[in-house]
Protein backbone atom coordinates (compact mmCIF):
# COMPACT_ATOMS: atom_id res chain seq x y z
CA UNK A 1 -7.11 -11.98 15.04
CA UNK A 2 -7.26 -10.13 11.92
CA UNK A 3 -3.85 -9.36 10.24
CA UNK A 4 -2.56 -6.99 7.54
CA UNK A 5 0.77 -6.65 5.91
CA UNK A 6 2.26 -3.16 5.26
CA UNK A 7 4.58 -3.27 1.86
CA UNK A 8 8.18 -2.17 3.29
CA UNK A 9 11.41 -0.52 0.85
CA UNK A 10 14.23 2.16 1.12
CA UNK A 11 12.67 5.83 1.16
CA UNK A 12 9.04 5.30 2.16
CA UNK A 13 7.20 8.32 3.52
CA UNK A 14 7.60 8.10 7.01
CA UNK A 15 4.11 9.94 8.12
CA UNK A 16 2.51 7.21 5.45
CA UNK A 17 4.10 3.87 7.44
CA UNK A 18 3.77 5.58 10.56
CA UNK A 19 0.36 6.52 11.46
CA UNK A 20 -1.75 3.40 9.66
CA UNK A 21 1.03 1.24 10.90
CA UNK A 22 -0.28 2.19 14.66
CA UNK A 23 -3.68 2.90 13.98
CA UNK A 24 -4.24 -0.56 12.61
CA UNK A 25 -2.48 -1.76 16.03
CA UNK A 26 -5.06 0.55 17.95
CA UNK A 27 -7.70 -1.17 16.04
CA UNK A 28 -6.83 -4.33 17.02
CA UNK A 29 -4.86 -5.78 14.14
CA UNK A 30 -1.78 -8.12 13.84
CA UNK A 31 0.94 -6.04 11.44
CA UNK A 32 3.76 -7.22 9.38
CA UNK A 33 6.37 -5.24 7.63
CA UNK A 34 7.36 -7.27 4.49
CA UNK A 35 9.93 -6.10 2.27
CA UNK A 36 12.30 -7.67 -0.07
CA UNK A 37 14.36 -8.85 3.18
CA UNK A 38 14.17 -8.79 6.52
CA UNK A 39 16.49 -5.59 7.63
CA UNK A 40 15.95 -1.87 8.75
CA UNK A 41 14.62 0.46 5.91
CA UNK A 42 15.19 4.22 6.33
CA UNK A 43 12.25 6.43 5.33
CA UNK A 44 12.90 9.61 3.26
CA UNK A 45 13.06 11.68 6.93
CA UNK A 46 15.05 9.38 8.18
CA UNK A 47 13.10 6.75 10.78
CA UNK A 48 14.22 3.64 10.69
CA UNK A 49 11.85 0.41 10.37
CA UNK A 50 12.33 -3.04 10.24
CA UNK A 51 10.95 -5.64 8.12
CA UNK A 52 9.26 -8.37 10.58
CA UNK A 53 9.46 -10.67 7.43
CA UNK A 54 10.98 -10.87 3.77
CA UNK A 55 9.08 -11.51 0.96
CA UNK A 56 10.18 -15.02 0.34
CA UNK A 57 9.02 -16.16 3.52
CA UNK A 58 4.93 -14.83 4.22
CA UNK A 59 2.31 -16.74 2.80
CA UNK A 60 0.06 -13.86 1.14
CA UNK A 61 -3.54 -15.65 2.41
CA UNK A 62 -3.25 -15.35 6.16
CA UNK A 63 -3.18 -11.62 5.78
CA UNK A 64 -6.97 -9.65 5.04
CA UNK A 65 -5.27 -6.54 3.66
CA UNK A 66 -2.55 -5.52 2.41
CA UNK A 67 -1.37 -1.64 2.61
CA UNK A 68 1.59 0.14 0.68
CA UNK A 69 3.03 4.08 1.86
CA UNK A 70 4.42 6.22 -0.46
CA UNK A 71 7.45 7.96 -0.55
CA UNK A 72 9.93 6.48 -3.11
CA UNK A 73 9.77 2.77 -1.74
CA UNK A 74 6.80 1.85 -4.71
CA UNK A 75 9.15 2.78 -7.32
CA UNK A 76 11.57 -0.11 -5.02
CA UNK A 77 8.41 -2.47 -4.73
CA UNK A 78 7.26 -2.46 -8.57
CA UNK A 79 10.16 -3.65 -9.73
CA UNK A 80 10.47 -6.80 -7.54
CA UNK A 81 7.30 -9.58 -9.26
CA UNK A 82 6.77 -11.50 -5.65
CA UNK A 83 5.34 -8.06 -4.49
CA UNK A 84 3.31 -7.32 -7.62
CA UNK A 85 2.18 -10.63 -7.04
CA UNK A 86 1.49 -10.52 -3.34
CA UNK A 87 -0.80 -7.06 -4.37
CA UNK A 88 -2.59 -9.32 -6.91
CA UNK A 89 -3.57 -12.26 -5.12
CA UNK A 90 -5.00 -9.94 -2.37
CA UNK A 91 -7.22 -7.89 -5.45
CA UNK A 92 -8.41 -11.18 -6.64
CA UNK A 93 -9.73 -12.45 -3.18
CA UNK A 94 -11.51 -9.68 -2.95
CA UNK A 95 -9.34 -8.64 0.15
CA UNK A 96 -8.40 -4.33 0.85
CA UNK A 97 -5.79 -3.31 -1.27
CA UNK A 98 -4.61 0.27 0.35
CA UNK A 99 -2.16 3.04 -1.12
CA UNK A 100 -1.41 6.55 -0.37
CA UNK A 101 0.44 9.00 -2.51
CA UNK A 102 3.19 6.90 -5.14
CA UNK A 103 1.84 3.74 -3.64
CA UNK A 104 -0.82 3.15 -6.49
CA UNK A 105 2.67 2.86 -8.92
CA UNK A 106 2.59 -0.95 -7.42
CA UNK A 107 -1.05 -1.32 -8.16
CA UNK A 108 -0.76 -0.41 -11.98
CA UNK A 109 2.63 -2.43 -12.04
CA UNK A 110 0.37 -5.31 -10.79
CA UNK A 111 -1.99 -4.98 -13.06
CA UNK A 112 -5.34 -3.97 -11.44
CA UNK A 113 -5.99 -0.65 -11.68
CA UNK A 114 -7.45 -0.99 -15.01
CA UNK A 115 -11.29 0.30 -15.32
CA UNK A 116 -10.62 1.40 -11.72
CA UNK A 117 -11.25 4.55 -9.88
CA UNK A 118 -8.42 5.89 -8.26
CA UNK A 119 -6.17 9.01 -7.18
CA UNK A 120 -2.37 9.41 -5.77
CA UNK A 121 0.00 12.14 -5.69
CA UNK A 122 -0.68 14.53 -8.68
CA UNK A 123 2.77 13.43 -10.21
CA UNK A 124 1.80 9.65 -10.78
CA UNK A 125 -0.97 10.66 -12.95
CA UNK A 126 0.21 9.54 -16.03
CA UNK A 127 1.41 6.30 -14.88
CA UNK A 128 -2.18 5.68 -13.30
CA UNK A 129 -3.64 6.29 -16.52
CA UNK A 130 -1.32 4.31 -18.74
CA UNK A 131 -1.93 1.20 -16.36
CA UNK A 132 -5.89 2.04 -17.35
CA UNK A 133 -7.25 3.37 -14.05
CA UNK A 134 -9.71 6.31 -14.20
CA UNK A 135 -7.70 9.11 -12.34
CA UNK A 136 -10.34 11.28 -9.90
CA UNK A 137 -7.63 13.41 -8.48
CA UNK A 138 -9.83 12.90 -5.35
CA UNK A 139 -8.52 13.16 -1.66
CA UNK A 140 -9.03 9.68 -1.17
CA UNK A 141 -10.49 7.51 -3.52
CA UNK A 142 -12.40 4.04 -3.32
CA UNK A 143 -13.71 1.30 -5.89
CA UNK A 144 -14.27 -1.95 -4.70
CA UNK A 145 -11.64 -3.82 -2.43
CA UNK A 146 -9.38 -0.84 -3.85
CA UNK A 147 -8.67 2.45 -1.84
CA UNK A 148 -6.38 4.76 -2.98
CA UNK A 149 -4.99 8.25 -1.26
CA UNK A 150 -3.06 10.99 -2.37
CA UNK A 151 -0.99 12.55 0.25
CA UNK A 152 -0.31 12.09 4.23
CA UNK A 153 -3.35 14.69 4.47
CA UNK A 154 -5.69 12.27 3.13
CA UNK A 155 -4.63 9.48 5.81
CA UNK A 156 -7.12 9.91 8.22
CA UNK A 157 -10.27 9.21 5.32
CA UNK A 158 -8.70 6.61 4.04
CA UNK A 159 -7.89 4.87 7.30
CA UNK A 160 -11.50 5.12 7.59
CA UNK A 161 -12.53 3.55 4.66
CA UNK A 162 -9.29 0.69 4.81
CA UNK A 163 -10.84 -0.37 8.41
CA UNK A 164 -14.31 -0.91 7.27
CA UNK A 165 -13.06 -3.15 4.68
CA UNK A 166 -10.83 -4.93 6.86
């Protein structure tokens, strides 16, 4: 069975965990929830979620994707290297890297955004384009193993386009 690993800190959008958390379930994929440890994390309206693993404990290549919500957990994730790194090993075997809304801010703190195509939450534009990525301001955005989103209106595109690289 397939897996993929959903990137896991304090404030994440709920609506962003929430529904590609379950659709990837409905399609038939194992899910972990890795943050920095292996606790509850409260989203910014308040659900609570716990990590199914820490950080220090997966072993990135049994997972195909890898899939990061917004909210204000990527400002959380960036800052800790074993996640940056987890993102980057998945980029360079060519597996899905997915974000929605701030969760691009780990992609440019990884380091592979540059040349790239991509979109996120109108705010992050700046950031995008310091890290080198070509900012389309698109719904939902895709280049390569990359897909990028900007908001929990763009979730059900870029489900689509996260399960047909999976």
């Amino acid at each position: 069975m397939k897996r993929v690993a959903i990137l896991m800190d304090e404030g994440y959008e709920d609506s962003e965990f929430i529904y590609p958390f379950y659709r990837l379930i409905e399609a038939g994929f194992d899910v972990d929830v890795i943050a920095g440890q292996k606790r509850e994390y409260r989203g910014k309206r308040g659900t609570l979620t716990k990590a199914t693993h820490s950080i220090d404990e997966v072993n990135g290549d049994l997972y195909d994707g890898v899939y990061i919500p917004g909210g204000h957990a990527p400002e959380r994730l960036r800052i800790n290297p074993k996640m940056a790194d987890f993102v980057v090993r998945h980029f360079r075997a060519n597996k899905s890297v997915c974000a929605v809304c701030h969760g691009p801010l780990l992609l440019a703190s990884a380091g592979i955004i540059e040349g790239k195509k991509v979109t996120g939450f109108h705010s992050i534009k700046n950031d995008l384009e310091k890290a080198g990525a070509l900012y389309t301001a698109k719904s939902v955005e895709q280049d390569g193993n990359i897909i990028t989103a900007q908001d929990p209106h763009s979730m059900p595109e870029m489900m689509q386009n996260f399960l047909s690289l999976l």
